[in-house]
C-alpha atoms as a PDB file:
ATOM      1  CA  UNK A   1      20.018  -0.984  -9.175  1.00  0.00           C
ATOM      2  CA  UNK A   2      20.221  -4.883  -8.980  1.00  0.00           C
ATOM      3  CA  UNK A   3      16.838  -6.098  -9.188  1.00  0.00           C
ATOM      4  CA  UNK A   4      15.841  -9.196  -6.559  1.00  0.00           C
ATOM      5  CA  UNK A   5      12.904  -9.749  -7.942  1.00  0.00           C
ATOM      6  CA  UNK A   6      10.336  -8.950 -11.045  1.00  0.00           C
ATOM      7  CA  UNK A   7       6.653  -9.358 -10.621  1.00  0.00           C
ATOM      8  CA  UNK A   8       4.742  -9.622 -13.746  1.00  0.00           C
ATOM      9  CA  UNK A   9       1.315  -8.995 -14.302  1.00  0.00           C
ATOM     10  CA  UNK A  10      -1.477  -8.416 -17.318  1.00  0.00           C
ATOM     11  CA  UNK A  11      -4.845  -6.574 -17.208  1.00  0.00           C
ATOM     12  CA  UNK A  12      -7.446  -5.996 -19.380  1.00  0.00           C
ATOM     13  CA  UNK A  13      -8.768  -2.535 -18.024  1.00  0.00           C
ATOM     14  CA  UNK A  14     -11.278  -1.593 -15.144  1.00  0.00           C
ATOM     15  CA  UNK A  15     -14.010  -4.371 -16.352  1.00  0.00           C
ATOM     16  CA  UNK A  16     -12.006  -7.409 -16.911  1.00  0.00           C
ATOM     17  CA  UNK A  17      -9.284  -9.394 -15.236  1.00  0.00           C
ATOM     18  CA  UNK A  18      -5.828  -9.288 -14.154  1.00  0.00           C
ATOM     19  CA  UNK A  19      -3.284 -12.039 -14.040  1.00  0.00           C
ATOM     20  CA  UNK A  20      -0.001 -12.645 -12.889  1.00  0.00           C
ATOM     21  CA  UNK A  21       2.827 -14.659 -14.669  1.00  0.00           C
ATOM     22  CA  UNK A  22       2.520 -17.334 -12.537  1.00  0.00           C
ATOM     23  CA  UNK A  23      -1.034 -17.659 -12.761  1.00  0.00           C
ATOM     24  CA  UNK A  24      -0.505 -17.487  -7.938  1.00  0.00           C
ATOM     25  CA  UNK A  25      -2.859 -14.047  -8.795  1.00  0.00           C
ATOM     26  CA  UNK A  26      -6.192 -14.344 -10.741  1.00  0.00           C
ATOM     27  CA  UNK A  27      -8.678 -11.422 -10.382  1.00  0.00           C
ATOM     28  CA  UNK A  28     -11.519 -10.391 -11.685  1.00  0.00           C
ATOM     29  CA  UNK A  29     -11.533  -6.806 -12.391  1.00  0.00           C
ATOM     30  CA  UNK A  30     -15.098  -3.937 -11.716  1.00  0.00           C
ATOM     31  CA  UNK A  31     -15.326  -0.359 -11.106  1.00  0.00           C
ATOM     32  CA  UNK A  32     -16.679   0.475  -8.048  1.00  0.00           C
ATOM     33  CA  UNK A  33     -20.152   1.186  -7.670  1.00  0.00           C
ATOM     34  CA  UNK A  34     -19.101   4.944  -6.888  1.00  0.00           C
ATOM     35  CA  UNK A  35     -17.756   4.946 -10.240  1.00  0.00           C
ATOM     36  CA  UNK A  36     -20.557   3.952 -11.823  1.00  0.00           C
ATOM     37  CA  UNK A  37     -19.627   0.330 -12.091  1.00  0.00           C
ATOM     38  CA  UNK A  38     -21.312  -3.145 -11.110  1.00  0.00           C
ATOM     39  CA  UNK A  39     -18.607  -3.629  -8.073  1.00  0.00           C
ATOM     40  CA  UNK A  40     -18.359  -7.259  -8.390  1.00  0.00           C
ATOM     41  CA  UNK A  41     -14.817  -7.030  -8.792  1.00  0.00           C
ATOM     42  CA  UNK A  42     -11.592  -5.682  -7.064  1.00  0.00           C
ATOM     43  CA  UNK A  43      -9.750  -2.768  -8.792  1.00  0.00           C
ATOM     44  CA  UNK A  44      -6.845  -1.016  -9.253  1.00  0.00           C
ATOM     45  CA  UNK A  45      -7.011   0.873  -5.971  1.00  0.00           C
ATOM     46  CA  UNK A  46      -7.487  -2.354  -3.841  1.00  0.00           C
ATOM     47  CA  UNK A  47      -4.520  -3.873  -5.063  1.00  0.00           C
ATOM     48  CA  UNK A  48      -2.663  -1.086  -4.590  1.00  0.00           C
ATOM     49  CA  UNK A  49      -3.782  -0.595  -1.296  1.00  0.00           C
ATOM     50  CA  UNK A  50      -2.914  -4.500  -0.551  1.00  0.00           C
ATOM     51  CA  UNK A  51       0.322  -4.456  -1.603  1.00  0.00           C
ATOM     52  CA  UNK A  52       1.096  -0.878   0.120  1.00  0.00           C
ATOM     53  CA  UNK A  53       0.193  -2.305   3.347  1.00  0.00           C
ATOM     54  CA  UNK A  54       1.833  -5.513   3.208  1.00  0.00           C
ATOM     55  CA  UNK A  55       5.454  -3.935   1.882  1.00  0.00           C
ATOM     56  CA  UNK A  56       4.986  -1.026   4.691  1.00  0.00           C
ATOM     57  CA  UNK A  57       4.354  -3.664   7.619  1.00  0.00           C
ATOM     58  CA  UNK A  58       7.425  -5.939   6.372  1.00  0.00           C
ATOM     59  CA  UNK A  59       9.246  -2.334   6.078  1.00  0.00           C
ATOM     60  CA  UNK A  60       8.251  -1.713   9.534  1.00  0.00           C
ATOM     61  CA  UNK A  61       9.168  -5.398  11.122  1.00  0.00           C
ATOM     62  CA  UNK A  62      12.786  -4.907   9.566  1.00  0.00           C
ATOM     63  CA  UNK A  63      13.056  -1.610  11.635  1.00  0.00           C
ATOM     64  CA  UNK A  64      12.147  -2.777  14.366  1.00  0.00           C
ATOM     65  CA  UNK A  65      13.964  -5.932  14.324  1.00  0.00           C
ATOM     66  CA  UNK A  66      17.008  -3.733  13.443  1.00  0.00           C
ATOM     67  CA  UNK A  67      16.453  -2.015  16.940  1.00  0.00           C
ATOM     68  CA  UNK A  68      15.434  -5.045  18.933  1.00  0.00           C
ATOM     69  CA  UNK A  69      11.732  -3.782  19.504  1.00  0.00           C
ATOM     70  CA  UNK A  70       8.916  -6.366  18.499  1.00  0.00           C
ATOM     71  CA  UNK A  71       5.824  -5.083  16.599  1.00  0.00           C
ATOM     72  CA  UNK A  72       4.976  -8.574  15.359  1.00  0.00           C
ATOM     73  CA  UNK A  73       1.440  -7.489  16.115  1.00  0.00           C
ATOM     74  CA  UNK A  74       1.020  -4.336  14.163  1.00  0.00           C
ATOM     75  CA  UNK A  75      -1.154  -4.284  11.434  1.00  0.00           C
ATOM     76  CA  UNK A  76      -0.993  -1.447   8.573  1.00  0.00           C
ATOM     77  CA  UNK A  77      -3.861  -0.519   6.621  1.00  0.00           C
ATOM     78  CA  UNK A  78      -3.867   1.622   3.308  1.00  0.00           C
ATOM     79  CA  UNK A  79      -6.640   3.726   2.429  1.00  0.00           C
ATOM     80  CA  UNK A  80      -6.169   4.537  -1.232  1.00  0.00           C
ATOM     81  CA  UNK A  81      -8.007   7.232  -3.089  1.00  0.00           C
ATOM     82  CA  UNK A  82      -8.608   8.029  -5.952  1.00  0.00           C
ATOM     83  CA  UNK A  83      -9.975  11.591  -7.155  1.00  0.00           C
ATOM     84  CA  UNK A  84      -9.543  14.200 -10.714  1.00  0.00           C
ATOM     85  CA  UNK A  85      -5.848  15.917 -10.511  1.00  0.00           C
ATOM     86  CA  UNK A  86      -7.203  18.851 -12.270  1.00  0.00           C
ATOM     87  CA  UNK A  87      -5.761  18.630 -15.300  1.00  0.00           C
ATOM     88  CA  UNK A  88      -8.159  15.985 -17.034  1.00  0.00           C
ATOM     89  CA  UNK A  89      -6.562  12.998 -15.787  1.00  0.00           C
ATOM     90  CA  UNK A  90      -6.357  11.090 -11.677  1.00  0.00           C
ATOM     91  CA  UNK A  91      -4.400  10.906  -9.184  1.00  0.00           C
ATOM     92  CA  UNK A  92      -4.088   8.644  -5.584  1.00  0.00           C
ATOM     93  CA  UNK A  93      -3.459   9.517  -2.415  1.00  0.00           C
ATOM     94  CA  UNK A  94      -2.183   7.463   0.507  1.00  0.00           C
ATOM     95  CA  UNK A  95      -3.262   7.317   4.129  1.00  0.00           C
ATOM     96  CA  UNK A  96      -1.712   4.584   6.129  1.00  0.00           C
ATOM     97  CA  UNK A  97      -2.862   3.656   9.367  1.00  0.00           C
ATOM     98  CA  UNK A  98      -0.452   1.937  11.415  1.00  0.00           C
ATOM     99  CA  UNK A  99      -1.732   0.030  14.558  1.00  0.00           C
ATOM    100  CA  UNK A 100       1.578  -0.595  16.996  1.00  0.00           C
ATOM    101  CA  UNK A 101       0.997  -2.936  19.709  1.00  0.00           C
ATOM    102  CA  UNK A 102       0.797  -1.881  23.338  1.00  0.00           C
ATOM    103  CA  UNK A 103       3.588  -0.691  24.941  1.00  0.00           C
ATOM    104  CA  UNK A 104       5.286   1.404  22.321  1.00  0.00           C
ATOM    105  CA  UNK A 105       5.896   4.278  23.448  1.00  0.00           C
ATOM    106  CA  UNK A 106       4.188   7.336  21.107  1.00  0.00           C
ATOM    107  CA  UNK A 107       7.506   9.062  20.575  1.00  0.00           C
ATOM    108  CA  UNK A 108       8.969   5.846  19.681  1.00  0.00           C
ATOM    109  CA  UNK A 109       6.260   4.379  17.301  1.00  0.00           C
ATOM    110  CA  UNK A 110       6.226   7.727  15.251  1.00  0.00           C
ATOM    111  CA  UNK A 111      10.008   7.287  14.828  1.00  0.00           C
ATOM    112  CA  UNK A 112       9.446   3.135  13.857  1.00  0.00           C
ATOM    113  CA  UNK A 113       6.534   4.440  11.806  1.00  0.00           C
ATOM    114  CA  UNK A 114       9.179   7.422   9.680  1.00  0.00           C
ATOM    115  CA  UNK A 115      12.230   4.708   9.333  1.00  0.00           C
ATOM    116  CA  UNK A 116       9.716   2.045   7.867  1.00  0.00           C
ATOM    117  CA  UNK A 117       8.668   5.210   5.565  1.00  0.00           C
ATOM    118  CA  UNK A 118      12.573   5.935   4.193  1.00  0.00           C
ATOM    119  CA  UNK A 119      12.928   1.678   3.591  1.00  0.00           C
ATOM    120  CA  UNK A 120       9.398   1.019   2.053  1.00  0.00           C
ATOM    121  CA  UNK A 121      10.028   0.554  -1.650  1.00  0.00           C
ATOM    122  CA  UNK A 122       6.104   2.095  -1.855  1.00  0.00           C
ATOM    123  CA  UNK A 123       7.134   4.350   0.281  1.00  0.00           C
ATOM    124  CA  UNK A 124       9.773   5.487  -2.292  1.00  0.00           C
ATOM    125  CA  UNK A 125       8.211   5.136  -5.280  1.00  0.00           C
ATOM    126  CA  UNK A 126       5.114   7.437  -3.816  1.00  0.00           C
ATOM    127  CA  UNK A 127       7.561   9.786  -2.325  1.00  0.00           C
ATOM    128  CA  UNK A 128       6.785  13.469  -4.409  1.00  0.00           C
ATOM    129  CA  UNK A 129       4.323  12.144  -6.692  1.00  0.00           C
ATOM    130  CA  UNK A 130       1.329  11.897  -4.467  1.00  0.00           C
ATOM    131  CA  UNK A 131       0.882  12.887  -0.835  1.00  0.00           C
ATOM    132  CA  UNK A 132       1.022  10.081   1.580  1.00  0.00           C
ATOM    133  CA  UNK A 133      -0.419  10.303   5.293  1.00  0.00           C
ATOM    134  CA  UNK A 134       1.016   8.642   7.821  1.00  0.00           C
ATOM    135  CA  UNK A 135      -1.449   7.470  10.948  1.00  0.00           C
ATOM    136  CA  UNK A 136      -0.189   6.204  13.900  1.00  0.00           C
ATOM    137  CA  UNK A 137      -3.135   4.618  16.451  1.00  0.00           C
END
């Protein structure tokens, strides 16, 4: 694989701070109050769900630019949880909640919803690791 870009990042942990390379990203880092932390921060999950949402929406605007349809107003949100895989250790799931704009067709904004899922590099790197939901409202 040619790589088009690298993002780099460092953390600290749960209680602490995470910065990118470029110093663009600066975060302060808390577990969330369900957790049994002070929630004064963002957190892993947050991010994740941030960045799932954005790549799935661009994912979704190259579709549908590929087959002349314009979702310029959709909006994706990721609902990222997090919960004990049995075995000692976590694990996330994904729902995403894609909002098409009026006039889609349902039929149609399923399939613009299940080609955005094949291109999404989240998409992809999720795909048979942990289940991921897809909404369409």
């Amino acid at each position: 694989m040619s790589t088009l870009y690298t993002a780099i990042a460092t953390a600290s942990g749960r209680d602490g701070r995470a910065v990118s390379s470029d110093k663009k990203l600066d975060v302060t880092l808390a577990r969330p109050v369900e957790m049994g932390g002070d929630g004064e921060g963002t957190n892993p999950e947050q991010l994740f769900a941030a960045g799932y949402s954005a790549c799935f929406a661009s994912a979704l605007n190259l579709v549908a630019a590929s087959k002349k349809i314009d979702v310029s107003d959709a909006a994706v949100t990721a609902e990222v949880g997090l919960g004990p895989n049995g075995k000692g250790g976590f694990a996330l799931s994904v729902t995403l909640r894609v909002e098409l704009p009026d006039g889609i067709p349902a039929e149609a904004g399923r399939e613009l919803v299940e080609a955005a899922h094949q291109v999404c590099p989240y998409s992809n790197a999720t795909r048979g690791n942990i289940p991921v939901q897809l909404v369409v409202e």
